[in-house]
N, C-alpha and C. Protein backbone atom coordinates (compact mmCIF):
# COMPACT_ATOMS: atom_id res chain seq x y z
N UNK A 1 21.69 -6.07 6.40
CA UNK A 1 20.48 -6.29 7.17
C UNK A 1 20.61 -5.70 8.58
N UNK A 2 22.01 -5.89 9.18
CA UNK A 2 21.94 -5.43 10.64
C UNK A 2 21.56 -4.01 10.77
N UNK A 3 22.00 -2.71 9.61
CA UNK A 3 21.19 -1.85 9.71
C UNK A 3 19.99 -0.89 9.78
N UNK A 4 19.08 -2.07 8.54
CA UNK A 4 17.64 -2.18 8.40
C UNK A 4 17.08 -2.70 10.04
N UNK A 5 17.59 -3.49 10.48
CA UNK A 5 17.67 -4.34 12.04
C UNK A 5 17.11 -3.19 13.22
N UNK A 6 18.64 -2.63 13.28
CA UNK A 6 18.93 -1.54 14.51
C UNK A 6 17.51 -0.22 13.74
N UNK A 7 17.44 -0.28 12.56
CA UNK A 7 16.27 1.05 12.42
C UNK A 7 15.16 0.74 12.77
N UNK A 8 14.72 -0.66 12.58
CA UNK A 8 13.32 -1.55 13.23
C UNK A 8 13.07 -1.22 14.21
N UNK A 9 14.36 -1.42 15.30
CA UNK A 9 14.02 -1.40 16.86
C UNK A 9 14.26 0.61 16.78
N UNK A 10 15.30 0.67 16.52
CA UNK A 10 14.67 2.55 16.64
C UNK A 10 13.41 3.21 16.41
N UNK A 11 12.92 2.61 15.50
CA UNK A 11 11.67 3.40 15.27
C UNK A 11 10.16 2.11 16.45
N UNK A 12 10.67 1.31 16.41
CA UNK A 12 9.54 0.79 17.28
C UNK A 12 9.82 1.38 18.82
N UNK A 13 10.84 1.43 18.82
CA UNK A 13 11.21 2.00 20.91
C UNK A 13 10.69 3.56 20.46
N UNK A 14 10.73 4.44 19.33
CA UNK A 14 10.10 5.71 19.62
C UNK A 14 8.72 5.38 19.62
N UNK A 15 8.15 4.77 18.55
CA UNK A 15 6.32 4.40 18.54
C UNK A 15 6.32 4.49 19.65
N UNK A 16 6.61 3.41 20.31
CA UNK A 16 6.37 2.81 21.83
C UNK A 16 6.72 3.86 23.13
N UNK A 17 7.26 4.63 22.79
CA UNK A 17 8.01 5.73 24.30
C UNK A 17 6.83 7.20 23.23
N UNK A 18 6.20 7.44 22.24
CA UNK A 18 5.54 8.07 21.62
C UNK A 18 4.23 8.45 22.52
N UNK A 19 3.55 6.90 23.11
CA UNK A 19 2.16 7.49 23.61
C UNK A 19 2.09 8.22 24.61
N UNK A 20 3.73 8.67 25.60
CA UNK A 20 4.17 8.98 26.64
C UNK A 20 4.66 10.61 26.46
N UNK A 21 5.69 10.50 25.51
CA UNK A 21 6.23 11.34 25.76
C UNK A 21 5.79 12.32 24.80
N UNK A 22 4.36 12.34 23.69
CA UNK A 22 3.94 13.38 22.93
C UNK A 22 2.46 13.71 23.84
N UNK A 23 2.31 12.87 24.94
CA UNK A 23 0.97 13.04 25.79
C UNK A 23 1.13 14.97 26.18
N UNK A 24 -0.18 14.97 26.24
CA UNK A 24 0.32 16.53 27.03
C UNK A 24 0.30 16.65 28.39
N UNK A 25 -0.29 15.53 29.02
CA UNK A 25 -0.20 15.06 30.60
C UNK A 25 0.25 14.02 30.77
N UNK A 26 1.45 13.59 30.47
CA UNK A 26 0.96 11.93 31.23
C UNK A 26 1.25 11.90 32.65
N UNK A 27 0.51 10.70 33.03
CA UNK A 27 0.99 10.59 34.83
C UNK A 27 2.11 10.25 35.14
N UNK A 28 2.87 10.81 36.22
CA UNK A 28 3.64 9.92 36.43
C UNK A 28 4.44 8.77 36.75
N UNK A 29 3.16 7.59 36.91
CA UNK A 29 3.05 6.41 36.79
C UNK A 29 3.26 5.83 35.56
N UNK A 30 2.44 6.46 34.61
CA UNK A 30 2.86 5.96 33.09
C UNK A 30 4.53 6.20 32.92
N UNK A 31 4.72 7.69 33.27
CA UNK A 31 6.35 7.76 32.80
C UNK A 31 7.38 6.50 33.47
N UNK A 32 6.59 6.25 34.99
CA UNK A 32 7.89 5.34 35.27
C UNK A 32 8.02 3.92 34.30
N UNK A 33 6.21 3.29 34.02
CA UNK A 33 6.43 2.72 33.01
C UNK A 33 6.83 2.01 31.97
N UNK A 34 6.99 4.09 30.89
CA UNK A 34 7.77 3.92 30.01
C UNK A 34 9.48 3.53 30.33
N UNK A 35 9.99 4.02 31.27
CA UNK A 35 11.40 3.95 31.78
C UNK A 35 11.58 2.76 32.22
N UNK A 36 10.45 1.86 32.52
CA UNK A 36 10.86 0.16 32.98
C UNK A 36 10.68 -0.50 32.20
N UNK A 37 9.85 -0.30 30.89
CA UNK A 37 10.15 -0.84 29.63
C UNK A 37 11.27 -0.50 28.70
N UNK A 38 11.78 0.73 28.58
CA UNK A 38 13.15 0.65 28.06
C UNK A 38 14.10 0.31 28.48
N UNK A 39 14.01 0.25 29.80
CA UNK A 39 15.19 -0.93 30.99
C UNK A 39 14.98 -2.05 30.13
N UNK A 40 13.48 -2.52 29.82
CA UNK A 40 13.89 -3.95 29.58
C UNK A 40 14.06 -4.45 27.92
N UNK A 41 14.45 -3.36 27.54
CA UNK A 41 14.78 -3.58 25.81
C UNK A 41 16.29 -3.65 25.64
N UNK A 42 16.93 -2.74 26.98
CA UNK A 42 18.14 -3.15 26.78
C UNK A 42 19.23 -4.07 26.25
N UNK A 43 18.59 -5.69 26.91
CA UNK A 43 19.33 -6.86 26.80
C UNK A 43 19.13 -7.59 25.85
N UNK A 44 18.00 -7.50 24.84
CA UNK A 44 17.37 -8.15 24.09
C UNK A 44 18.05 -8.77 22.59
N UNK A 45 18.22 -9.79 21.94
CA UNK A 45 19.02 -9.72 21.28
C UNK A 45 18.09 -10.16 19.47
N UNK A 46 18.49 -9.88 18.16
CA UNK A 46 17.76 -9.84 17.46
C UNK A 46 18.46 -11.48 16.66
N UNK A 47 17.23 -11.95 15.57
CA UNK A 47 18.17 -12.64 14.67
C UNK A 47 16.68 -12.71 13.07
N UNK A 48 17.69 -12.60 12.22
CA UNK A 48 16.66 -12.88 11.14
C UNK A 48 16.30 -13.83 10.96
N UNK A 49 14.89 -13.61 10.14
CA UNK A 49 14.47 -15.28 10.24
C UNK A 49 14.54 -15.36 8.55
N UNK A 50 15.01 -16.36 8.29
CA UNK A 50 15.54 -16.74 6.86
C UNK A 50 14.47 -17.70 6.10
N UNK A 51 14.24 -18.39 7.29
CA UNK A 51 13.48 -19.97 6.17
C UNK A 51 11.67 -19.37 6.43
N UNK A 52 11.04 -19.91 5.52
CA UNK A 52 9.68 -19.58 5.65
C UNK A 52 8.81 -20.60 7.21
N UNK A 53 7.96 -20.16 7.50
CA UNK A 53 7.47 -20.69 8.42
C UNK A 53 5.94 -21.43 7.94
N UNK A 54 6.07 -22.77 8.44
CA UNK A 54 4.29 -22.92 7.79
C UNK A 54 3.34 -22.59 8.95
N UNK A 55 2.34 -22.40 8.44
CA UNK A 55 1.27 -22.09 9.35
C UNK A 55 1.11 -23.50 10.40
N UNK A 56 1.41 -23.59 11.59
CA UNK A 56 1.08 -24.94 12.39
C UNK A 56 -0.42 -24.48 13.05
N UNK A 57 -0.74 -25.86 13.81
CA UNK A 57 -2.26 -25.59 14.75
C UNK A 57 -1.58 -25.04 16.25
N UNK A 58 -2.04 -23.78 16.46
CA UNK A 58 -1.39 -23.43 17.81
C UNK A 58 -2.21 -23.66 18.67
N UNK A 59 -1.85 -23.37 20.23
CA UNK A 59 -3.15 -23.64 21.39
C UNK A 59 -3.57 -22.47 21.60
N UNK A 60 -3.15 -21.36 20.78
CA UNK A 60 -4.09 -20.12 21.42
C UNK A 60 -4.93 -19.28 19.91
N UNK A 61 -5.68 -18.89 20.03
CA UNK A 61 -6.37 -18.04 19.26
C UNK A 61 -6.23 -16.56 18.94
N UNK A 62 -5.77 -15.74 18.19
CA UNK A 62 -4.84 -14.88 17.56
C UNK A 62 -5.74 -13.73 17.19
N UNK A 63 -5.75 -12.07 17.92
CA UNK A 63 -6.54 -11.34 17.85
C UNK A 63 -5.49 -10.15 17.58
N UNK A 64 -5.68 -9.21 16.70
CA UNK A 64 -5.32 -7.79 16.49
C UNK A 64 -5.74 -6.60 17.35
N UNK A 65 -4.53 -6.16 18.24
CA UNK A 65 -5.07 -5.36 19.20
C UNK A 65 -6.42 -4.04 18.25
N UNK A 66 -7.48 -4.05 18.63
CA UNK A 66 -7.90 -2.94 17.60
C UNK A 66 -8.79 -1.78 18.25
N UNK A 67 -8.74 -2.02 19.54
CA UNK A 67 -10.11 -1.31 20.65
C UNK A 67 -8.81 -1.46 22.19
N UNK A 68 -9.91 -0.39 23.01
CA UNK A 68 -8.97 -0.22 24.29
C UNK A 68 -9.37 -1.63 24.90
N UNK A 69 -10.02 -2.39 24.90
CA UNK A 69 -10.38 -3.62 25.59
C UNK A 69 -9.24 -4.49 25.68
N UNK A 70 -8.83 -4.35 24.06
CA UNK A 70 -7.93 -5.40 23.51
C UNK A 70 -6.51 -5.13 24.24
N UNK A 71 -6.61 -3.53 24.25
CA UNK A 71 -5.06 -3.38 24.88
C UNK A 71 -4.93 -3.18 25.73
N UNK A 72 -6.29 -3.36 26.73
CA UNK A 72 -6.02 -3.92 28.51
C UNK A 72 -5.42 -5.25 28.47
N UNK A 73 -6.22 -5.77 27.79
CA UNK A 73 -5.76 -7.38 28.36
C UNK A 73 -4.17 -7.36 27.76
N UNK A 74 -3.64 -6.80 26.15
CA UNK A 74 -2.72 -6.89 25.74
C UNK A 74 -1.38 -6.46 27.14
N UNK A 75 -1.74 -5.09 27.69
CA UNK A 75 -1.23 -4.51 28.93
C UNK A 75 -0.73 -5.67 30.16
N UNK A 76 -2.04 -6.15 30.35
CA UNK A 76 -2.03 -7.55 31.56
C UNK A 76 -1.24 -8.26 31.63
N UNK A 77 -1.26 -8.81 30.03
CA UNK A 77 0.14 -10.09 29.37
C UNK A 77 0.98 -9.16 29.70
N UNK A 78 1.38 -8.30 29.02
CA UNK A 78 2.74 -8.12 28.79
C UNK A 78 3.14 -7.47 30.50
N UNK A 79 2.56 -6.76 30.72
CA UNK A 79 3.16 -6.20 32.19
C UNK A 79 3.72 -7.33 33.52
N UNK A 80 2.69 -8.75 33.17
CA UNK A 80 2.88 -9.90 34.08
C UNK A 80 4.80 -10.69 34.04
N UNK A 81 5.20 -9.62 33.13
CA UNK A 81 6.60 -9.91 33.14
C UNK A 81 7.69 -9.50 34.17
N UNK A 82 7.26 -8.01 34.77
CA UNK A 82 7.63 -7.91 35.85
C UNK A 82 6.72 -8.80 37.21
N UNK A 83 8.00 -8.98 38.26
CA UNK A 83 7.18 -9.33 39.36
C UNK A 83 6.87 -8.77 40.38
N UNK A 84 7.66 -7.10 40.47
CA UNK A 84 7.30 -6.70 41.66
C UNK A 84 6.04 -5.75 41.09
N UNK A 85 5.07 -5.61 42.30
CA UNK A 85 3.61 -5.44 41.76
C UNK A 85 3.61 -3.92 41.49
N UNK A 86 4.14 -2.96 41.77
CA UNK A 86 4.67 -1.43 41.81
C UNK A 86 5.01 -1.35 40.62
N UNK A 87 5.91 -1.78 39.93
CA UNK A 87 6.52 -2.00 38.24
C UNK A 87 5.65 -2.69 37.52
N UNK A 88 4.74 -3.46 38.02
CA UNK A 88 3.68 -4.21 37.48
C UNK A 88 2.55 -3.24 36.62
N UNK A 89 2.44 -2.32 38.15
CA UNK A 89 1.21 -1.52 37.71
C UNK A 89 1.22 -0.20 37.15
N UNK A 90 2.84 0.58 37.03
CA UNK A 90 3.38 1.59 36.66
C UNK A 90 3.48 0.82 34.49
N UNK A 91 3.59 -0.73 34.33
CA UNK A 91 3.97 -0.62 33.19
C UNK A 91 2.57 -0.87 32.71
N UNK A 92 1.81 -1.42 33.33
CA UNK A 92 0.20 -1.27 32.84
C UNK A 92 0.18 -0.10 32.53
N UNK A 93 0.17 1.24 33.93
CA UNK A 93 -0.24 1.97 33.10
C UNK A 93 0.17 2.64 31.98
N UNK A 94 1.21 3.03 32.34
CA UNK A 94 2.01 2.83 30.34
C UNK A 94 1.53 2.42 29.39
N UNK A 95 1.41 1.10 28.99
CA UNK A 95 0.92 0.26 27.87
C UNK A 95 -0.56 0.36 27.76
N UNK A 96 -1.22 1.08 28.68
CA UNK A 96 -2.91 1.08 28.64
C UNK A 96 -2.75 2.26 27.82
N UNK A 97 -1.47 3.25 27.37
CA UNK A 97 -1.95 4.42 27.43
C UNK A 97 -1.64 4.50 25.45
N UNK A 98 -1.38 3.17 25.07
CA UNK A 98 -1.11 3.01 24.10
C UNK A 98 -2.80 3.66 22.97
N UNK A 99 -2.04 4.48 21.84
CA UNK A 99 -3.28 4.63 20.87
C UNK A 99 -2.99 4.45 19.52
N UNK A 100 -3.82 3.84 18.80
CA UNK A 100 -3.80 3.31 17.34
C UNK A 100 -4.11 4.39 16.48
N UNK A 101 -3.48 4.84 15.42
CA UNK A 101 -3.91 5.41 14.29
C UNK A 101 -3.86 4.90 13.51
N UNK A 102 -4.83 5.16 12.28
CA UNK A 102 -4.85 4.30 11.07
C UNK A 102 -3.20 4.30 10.54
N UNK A 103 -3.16 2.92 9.69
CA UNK A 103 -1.83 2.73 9.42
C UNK A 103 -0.51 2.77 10.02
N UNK A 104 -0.78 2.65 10.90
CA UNK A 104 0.26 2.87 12.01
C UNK A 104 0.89 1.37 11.58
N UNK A 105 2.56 1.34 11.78
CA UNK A 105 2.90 0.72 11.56
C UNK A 105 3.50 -0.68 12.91
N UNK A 106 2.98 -0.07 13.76
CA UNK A 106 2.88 -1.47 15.12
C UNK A 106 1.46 -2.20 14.72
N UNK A 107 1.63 -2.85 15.10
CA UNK A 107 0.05 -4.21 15.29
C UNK A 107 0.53 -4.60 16.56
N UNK A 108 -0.09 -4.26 17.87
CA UNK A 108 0.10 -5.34 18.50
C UNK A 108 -1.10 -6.46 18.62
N UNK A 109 -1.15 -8.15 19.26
CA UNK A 109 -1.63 -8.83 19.33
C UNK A 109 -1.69 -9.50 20.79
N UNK A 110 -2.90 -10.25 20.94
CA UNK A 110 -3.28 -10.81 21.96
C UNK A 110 -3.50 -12.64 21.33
N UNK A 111 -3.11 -13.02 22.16
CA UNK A 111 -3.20 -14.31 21.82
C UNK A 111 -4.13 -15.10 23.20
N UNK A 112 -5.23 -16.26 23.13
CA UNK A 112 -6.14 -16.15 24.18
C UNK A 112 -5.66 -17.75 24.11
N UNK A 113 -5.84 -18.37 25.14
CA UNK A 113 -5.51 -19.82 25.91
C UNK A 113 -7.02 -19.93 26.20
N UNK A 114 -7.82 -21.32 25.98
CA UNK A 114 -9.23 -21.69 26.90
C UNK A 114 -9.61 -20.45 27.23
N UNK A 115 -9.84 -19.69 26.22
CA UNK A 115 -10.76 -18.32 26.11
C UNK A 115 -10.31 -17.45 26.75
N UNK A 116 -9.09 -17.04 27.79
CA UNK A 116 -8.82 -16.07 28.27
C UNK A 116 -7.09 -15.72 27.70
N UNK A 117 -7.08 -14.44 27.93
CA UNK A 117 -5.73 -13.86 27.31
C UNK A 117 -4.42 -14.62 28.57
N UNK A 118 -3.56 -14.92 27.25
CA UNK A 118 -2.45 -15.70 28.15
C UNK A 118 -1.19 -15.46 27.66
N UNK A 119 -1.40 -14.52 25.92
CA UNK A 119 -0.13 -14.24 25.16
C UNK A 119 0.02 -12.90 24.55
N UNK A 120 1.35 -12.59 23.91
CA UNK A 120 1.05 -11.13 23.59
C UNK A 120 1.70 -10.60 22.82
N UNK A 121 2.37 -10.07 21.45
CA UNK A 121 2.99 -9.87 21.09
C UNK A 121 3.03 -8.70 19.64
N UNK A 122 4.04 -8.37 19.36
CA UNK A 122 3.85 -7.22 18.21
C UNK A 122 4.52 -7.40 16.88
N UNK A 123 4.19 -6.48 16.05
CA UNK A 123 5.00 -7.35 14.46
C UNK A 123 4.89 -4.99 14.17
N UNK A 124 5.96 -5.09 13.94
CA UNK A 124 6.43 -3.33 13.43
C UNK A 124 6.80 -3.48 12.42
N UNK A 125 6.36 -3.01 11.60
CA UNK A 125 6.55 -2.99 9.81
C UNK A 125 6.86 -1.18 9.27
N UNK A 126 7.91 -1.84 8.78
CA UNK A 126 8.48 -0.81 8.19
C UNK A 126 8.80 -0.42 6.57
N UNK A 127 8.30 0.34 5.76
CA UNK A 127 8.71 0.51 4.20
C UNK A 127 9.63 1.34 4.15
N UNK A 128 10.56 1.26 3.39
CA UNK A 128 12.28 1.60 2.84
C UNK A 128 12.47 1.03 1.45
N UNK A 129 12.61 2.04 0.53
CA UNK A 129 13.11 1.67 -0.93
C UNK A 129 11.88 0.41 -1.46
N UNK A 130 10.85 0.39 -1.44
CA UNK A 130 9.48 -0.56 -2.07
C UNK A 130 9.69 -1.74 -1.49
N UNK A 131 10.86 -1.96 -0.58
CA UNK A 131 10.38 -2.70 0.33
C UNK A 131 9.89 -2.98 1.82
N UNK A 132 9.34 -4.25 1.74
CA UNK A 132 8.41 -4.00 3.49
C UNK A 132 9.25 -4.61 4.67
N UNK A 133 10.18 -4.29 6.09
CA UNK A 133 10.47 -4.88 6.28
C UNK A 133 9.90 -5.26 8.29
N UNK A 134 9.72 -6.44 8.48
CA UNK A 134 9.46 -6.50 9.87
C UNK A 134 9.96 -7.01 11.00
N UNK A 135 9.79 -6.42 12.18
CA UNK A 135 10.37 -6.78 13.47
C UNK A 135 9.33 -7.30 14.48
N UNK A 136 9.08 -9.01 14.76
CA UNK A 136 8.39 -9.29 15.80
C UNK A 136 8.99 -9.16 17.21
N UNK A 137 8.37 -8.24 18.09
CA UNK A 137 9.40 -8.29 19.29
C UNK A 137 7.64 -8.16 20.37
N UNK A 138 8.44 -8.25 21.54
CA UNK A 138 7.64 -7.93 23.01
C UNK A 138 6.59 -9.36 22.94
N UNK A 139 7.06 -10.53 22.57
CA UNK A 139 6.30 -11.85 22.73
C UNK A 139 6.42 -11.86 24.00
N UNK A 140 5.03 -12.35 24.66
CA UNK A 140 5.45 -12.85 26.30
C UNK A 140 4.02 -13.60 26.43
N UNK A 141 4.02 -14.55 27.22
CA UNK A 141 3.09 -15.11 28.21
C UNK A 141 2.87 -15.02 29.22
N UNK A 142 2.08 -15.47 29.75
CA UNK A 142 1.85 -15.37 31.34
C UNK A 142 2.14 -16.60 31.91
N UNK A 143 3.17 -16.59 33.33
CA UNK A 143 3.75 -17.37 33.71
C UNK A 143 2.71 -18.95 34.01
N UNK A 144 2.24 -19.75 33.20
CA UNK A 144 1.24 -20.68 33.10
C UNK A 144 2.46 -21.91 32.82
N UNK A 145 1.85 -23.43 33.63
CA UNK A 145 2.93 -24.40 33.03
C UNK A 145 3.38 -24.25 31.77
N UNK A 146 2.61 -23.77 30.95
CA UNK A 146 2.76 -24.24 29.53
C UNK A 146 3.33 -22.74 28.99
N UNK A 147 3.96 -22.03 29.59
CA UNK A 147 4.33 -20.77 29.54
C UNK A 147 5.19 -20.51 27.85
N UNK A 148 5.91 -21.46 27.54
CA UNK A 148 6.88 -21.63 26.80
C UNK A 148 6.02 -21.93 25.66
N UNK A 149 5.69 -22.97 25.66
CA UNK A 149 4.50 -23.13 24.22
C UNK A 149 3.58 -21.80 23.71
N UNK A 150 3.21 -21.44 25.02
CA UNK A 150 2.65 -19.88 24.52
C UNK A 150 3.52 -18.85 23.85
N UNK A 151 4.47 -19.17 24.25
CA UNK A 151 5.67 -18.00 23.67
C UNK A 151 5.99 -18.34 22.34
N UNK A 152 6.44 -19.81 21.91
CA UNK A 152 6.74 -20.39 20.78
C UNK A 152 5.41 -20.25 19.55
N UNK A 153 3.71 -20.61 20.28
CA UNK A 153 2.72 -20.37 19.47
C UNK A 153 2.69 -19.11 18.66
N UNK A 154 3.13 -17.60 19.87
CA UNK A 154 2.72 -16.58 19.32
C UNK A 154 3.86 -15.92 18.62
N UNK A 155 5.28 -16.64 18.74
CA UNK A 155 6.46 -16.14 17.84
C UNK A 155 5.95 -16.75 16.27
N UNK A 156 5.95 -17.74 16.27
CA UNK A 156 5.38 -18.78 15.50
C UNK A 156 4.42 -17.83 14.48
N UNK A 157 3.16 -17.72 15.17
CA UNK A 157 2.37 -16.77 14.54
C UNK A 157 2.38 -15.44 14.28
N UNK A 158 3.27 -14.91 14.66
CA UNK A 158 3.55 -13.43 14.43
C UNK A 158 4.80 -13.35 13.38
N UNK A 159 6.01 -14.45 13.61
CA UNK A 159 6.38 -14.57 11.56
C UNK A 159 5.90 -15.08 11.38
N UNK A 160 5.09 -15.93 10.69
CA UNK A 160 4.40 -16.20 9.98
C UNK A 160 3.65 -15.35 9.12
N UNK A 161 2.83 -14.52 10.11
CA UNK A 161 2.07 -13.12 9.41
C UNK A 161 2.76 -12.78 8.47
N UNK A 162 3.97 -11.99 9.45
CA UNK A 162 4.76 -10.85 9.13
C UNK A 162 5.39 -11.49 7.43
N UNK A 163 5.98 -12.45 7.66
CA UNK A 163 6.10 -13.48 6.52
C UNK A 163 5.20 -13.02 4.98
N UNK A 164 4.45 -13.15 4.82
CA UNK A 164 3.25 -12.65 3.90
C UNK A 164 3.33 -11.46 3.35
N UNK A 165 3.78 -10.55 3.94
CA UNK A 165 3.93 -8.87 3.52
C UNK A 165 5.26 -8.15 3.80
N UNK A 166 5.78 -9.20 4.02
CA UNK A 166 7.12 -8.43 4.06
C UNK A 166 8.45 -9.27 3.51
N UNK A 167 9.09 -8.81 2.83
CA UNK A 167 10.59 -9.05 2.25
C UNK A 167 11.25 -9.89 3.60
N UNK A 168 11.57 -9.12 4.54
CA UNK A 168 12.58 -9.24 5.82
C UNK A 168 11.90 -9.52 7.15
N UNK A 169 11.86 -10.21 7.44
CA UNK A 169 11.55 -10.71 9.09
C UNK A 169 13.23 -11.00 10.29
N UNK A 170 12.48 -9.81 10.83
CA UNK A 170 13.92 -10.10 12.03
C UNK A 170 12.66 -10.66 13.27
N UNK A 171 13.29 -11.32 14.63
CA UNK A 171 12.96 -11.26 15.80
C UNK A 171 13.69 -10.85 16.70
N UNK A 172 12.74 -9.95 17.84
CA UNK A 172 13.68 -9.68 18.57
C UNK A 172 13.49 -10.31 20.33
N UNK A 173 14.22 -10.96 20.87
CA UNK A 173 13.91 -11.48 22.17
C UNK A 173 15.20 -10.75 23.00
């Protein structure tokens, strides 16, 4: 499994460094960005998830990034991880610059708190030999008391999904 593992995150860090580095302009705000998001994949550590998950009642409401709207706000969450506001707005623009093609094998997701976006996260699916296998990674919230429950709701719900269509569920934090 640890090799199926390490190919998950290889091919999701190219998707992801993809909307950048096949651009035929990007700014160079986006590039710094991309370079402060692979800073922060560095440390991250993976583990499979073995037991099935049941569907629980979460506090946030669960949307498929599918329009640029979706992946502003998706951008917002996830960028609110840095704190200095320069890296803030260099990884926005990065992640704004994200584009969907059919079948593409990222989904990312937005998860919404009392109607506004507060969570965020992705499920990368991968096929190898007829089977499907997936990696939930880049869960984050926005620093809210309840910061942690948001994180747990949308890990929660993102295996779970992933759960359904795929053989293998790793996470990666």
């Amino acid at each position: 499994m640890q090799v199926i593992t390490e190919q998950l995150i290889t091919l999701k860090n190219a998707w992801m460094a993809s909307h950048i580095t096949d651009a035929e302009f990007p700014t160079p705000l986006s590039v710094k960005g991309l370079e402060l998001y692979q800073l922060s994949q560095t440390d991250l550590t993976t583990h499979c998830i073995d037991t099935s998950l049941p569907a629980l009642e979460p506090s946030l409401s669960f949307y498929p990034v599918d329009c640029h709207p979706l992946t502003i706000r998706y951008s917002l969450v996830r960028a609110s991880q840095w704190e200095n506001e320069q890296e803030k707005e260099a990884v926005i623009e990065y992640l704004t610059q994200i584009m969907f093609e059919p079948n593409a094998e990222a989904t990312l997701y937005v998860g919404f708190f009392k109607g506004k976006p507060a969570a965020c996260g992705m499920i990368y699916t991968h096929a190898e030999d007829a089977e499907q296998y997936s990696l939930v990674s880049d869960v984050y919230a926005l620093p809210l008391p309840n910061q942690q429950q948001l994180i747990t709701d949308m890990e929660n719900y993102l295996i779970h999904s992933a759960q359904q269509f795929s053989q293998a569920v790793v996470i990666q934090k």
